[in-house]
Protein backbone atom coordinates (compact mmCIF):
# COMPACT_ATOMS: atom_id res chain seq x y z
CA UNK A 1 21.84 11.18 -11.84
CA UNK A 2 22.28 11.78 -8.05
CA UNK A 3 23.49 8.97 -5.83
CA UNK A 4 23.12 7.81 -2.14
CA UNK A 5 25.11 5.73 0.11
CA UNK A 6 23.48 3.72 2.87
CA UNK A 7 24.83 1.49 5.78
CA UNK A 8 23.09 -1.83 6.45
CA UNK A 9 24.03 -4.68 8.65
CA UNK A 10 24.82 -7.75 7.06
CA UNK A 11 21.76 -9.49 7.52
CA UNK A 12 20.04 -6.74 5.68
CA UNK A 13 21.95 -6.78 3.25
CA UNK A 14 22.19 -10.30 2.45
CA UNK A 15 18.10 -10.12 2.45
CA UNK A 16 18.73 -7.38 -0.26
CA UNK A 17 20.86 -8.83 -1.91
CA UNK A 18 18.63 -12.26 -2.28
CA UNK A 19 15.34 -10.07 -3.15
CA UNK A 20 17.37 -8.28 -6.13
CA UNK A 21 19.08 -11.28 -7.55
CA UNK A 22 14.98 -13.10 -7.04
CA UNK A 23 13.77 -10.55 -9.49
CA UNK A 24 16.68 -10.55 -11.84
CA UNK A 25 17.86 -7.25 -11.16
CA UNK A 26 21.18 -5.01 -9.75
CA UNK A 27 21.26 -3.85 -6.77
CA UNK A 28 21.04 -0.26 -7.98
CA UNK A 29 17.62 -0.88 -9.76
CA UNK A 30 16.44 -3.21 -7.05
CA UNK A 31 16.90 -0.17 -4.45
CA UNK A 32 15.60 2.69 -6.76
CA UNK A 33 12.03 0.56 -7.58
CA UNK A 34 11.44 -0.10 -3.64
CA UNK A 35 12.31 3.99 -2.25
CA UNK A 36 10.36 5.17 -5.52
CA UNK A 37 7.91 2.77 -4.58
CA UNK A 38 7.20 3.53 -0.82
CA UNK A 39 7.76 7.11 -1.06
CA UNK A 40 4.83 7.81 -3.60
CA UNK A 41 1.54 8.20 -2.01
CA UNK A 42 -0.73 4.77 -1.77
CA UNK A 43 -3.07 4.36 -4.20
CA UNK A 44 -6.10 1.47 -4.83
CA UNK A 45 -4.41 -1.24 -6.16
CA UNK A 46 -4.77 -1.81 -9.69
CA UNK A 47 -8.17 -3.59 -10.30
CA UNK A 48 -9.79 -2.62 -6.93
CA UNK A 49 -12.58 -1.19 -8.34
CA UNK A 50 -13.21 -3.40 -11.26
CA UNK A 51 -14.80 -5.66 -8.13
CA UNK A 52 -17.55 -3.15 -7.35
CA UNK A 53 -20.27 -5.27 -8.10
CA UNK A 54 -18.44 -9.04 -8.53
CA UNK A 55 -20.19 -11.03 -5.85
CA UNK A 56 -23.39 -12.02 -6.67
CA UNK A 57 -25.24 -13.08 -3.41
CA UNK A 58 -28.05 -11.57 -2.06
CA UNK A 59 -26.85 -11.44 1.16
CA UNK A 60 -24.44 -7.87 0.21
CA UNK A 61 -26.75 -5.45 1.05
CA UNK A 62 -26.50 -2.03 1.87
CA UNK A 63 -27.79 -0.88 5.19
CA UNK A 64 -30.15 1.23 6.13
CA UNK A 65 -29.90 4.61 6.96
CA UNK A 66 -28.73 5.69 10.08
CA UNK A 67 -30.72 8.56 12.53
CA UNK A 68 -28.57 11.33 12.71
CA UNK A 69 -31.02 13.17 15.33
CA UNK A 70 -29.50 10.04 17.63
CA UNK A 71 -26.18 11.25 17.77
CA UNK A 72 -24.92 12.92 21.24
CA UNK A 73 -24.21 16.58 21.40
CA UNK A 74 -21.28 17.54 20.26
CA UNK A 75 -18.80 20.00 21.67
CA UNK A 76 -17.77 23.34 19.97
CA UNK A 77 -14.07 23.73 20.40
């Protein structure tokens, strides 16, 4: 398993520090579930799309259809 080494100021480290010892964990695991985390691609969260459809009030409505004839010229490039 590789390792890495990185420098943080105190502060940031006691704020580390707290957050891994809030969820029970080393600092190790702590580190390697936040940089796996916000290095993978964002996603929906989980359940996003289970709300298509949840609110039931009339006023939700989808709009009409826009006139594409009224868009401006565009410009070739």
């Amino acid at each position: 398993m590789a390792q890495l080494t990185i420098y943080l100021d105190q502060e940031s480290q006691a704020l580390v520090e707290s957050a891994a010892m809030r969820e029970g964990s080393s600092l190790s695991r702590w580190a390697r579930k936040h940089l796996v985390a916000a290095a993978k691609p964002k996603d929906w969260p989980e359940g996003f799309f289970d709300l298509f459809g949840s609110i039931a009030d009339d006023s939700f409505q989808a709009p009409d259809e826009l006139d594409r004839t009224a868009d401006g010229k565009r410009e070739s490039l």
